[in-house]
Structures are given as structure tokens and as C-alpha cells.
Protein backbone atom coordinates (compact mmCIF):
# COMPACT_ATOMS: atom_id res chain seq x y z
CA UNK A 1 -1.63 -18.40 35.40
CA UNK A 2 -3.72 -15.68 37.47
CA UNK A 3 -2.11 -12.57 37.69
CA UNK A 4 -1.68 -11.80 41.39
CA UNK A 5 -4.45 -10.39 43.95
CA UNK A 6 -4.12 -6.96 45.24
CA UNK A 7 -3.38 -7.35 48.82
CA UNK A 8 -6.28 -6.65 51.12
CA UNK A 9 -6.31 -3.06 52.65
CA UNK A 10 -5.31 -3.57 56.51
CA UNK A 11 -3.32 -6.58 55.72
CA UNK A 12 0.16 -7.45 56.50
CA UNK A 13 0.82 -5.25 52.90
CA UNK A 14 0.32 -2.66 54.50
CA UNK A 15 3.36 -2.75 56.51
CA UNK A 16 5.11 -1.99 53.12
CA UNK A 17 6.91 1.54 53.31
CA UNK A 18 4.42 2.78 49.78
CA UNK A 19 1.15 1.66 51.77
CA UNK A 20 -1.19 4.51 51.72
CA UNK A 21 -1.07 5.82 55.41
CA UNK A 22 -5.19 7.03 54.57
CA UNK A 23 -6.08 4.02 54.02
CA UNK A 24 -4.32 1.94 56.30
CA UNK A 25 -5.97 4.09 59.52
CA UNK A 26 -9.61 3.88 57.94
CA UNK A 27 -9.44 -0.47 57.28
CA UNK A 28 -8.11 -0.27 60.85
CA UNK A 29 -11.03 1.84 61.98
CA UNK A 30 -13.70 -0.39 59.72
CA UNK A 31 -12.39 -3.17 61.37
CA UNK A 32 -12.10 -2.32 64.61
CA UNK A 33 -16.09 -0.77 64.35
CA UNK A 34 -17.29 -4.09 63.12
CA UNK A 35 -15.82 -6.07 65.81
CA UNK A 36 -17.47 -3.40 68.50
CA UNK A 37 -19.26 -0.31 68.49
CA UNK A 38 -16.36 2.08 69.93
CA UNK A 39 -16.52 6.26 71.05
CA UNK A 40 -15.10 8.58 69.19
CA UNK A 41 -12.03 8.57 72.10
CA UNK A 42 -11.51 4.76 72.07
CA UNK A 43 -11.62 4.75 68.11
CA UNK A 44 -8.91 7.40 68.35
CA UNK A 45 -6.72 5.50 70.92
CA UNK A 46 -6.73 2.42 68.94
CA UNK A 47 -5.35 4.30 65.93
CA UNK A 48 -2.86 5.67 68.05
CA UNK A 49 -1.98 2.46 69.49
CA UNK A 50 -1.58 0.57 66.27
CA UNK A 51 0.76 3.44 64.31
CA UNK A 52 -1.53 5.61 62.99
CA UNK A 53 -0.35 9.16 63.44
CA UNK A 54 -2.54 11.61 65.99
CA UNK A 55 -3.54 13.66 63.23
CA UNK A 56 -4.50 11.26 60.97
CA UNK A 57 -6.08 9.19 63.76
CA UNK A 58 -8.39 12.80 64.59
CA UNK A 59 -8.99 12.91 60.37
CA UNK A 60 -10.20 9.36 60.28
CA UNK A 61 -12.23 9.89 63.63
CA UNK A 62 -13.75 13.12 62.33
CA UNK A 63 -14.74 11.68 58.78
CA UNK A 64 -16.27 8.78 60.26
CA UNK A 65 -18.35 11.17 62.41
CA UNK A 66 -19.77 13.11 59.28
CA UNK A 67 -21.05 10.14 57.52
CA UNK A 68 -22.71 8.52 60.78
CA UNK A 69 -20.18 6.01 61.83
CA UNK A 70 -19.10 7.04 64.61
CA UNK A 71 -21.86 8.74 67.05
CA UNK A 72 -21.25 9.19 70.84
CA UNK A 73 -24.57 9.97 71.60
CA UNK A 74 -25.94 7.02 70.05
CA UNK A 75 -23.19 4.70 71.78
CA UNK A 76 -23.84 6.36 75.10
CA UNK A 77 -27.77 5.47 74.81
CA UNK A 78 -27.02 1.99 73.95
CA UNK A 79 -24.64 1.32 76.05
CA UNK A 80 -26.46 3.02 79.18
CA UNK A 81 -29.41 0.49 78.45
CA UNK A 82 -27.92 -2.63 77.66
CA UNK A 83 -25.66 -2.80 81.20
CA UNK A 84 -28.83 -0.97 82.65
CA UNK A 85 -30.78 -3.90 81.64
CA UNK A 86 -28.52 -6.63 81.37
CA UNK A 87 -25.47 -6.00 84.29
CA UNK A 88 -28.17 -3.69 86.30
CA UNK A 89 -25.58 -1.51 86.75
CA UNK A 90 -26.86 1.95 88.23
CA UNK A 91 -26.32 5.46 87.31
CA UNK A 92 -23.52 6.37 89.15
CA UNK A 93 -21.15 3.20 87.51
CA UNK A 94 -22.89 4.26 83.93
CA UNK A 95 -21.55 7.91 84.56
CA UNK A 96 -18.29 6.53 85.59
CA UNK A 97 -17.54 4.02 82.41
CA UNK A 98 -18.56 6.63 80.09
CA UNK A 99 -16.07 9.27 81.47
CA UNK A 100 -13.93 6.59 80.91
CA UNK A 101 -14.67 6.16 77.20
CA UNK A 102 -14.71 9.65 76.41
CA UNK A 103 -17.77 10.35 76.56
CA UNK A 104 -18.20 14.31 77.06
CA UNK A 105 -20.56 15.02 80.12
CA UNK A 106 -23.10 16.49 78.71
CA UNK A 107 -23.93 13.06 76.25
CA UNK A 108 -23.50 10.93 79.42
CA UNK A 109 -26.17 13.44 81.00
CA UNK A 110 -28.35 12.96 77.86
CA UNK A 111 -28.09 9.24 78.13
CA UNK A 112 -28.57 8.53 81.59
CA UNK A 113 -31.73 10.77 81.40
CA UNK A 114 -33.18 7.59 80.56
CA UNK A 115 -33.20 6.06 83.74
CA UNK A 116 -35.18 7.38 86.35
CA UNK A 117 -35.04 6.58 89.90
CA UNK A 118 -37.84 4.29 89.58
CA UNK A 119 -35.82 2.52 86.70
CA UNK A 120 -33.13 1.88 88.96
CA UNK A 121 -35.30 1.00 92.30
CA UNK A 122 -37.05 -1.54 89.80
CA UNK A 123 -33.52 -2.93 88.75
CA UNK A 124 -32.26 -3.19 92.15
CA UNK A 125 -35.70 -5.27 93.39
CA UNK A 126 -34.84 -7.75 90.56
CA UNK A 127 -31.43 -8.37 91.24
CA UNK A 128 -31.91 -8.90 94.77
CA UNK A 129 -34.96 -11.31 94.09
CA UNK A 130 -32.50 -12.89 91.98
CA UNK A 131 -29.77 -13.52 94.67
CA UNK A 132 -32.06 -13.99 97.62
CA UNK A 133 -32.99 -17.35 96.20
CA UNK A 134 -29.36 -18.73 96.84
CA UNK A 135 -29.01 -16.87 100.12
CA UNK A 136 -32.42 -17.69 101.54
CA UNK A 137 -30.56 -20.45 103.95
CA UNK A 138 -28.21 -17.67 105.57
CA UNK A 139 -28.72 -15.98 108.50
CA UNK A 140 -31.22 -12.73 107.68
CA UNK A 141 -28.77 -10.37 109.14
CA UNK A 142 -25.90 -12.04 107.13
CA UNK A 143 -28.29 -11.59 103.57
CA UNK A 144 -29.16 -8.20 104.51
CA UNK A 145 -25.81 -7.30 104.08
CA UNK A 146 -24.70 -9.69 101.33
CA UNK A 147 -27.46 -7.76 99.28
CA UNK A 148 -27.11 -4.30 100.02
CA UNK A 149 -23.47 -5.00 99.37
CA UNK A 150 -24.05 -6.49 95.82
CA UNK A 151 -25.90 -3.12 95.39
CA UNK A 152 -23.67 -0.51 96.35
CA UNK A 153 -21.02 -2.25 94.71
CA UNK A 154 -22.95 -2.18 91.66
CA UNK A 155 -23.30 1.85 91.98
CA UNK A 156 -26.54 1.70 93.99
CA UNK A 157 -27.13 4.33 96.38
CA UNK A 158 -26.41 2.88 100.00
CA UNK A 159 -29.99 4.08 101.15
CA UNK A 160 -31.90 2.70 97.83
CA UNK A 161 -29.90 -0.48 98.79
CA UNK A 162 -30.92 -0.91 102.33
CA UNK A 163 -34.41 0.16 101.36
CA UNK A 164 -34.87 -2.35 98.22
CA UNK A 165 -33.12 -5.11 100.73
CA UNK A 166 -34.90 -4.60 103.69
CA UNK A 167 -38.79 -4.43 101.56
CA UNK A 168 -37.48 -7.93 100.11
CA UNK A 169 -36.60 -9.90 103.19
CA UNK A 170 -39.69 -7.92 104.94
CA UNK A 171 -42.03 -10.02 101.82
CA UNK A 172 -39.74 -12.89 102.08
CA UNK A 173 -40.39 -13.13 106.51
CA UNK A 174 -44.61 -12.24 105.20
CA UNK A 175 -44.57 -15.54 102.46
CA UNK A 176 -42.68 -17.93 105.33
């Protein structure tokens, strides 16, 4: 017979009253960084949230920092160019989902440096090229404001909005 495996750290062992509280909050930080890349703050909070005592949680959180784990910076950069590129999501919603990952200002600042207004004017253009094929049978009045809508409501600046709509269904009136 096999002598019996050491129970996984992060397992249901580690619900036993002996389980080393250390090592219990850094599996549950491993794990919950391989699944996603998380801030500092959200890292934190899900410590919290699964038992892990504040100051331990703020222990794990700053050891993870000083080896290059965790990096807020980094995470702000990515994720300000992937929903950038991908969501086209504009500055101002950027600014706002950062705050609310606890992301200090002054990163989010850093980060959304990379996007210029001619960044997001670009974006904007392709997204409403992208809708104004399924709208093109609507009234022009009635896509004017579908459009500008789905801008603003993506973060857009109402003027950029109404400039980037109007330049598309002025090209779309010149092709027809």
C-alpha cells in the first residue's frame, strides 16, 4: 500500500484548524492570479472575502508585489489597451473601471497616456463603420442618433460623437 498524499495546499485540507494560515492566503492568491490577472486591491478583497485575515491578506499582497506578481502599473497598461482595442471603450470609462479596481490615479494617468485623442477619434470611426452597416436602412436622423448614442455611452465625448457620426453618414450620403 501507498502511504497517503499530502493534501494539496488550497484544498479542502486546508479547512483543518493546523492548516498553515501563510500558506493557505498565498495558494488562494496563486490561484486566483492564474485564473486572471487581478490589482493589488482586487487581490486583497478576494483574500478578505475567502477568510484570509486583513493583515495577512496586505502581507501576501505586498510579497507578491516584491517578486513581480502583482504590478498595477503593468495591469493598468494592459488592461487600458485590450478594452481600448477590443470593447473601444474611451478614456473616460477606462478612468472609471480602474478607480474601480484600485488603481491609484496617478497609474491610471500613466496608462491612459497611451491613448491620444486621435487614438480614440480612430476607435470611434471604426465602431460606427461597424454599426452603420446594420443601420444603413433607418431613417438618417434616426442613425445619427443611434450612433452618437452607442458612443457616449461607451465614454465618448458627446462632441467627438456627433463629429465622428456626422463625417460617416456625410461619406456614406457621398458613396450613395
Amino acid at each position: 500500500m501507498r502511504p497517503a498524499a499530502e493534501p494539496a495546499p488550497g484544498s479542502s485540507a486546508d479547512l483543518a484548524p493546523d492548516a498553515d494560515p501563510v500558506q493557505v492566503a498565498r495558494t488562494i492568491a496563486l490561484r486566483r492570479l492564474t485564473a486572471a490577472p487581478r490589482s493589488r486591491a482586487e487581490l486583497r478583497a478576494d483574500l478578505v472575502a475567502r477568510g484570509v485575515t486583513p493583515e495577512l491578506a496586505d502581507q501576501v499582497v505586498e510579497r507578491f508585489t516584491e517578486v513581480g506578481l502583482l504590478d498595477d502599473a503593468e495591469y493598468a497598461r494592459m488592461w487600458v489597451e485590450s478594452r481600448h482595442r477590443v470593447r473601444g471603450s474611451a478614456r473616460s470609462v477606462l478612468r472609471q473601471e480602474l478607480r474601480h479596481k484600485g488603481i491609484d490615479d496617478d497609474v491610471v494617468g500613466v496608462a491612459l497616456a497611451q491613448i491620444d485623442g486621435d487614438d480614440e477619434r480612430v476607435r470611434a470611426r471604426a465602431l460606427v463603420d461597424r454599426k452603420l452597416i446594420s443601420l444603413s436602412s433607418a431613417e438618417p436622423e434616426r442613425v445619427a442618433r443611434r450612433l452618437a448614442g452607442m458612443l457616449i455611452r461607451r465614454g465618448y465625448p458627446a462632441g467627438l460623437a456627433h463629429d465622428v457620426v456626422r463625417e460617416a453618414l456625410a461619406e456614406l450620403s457621398d458613396v450613395t
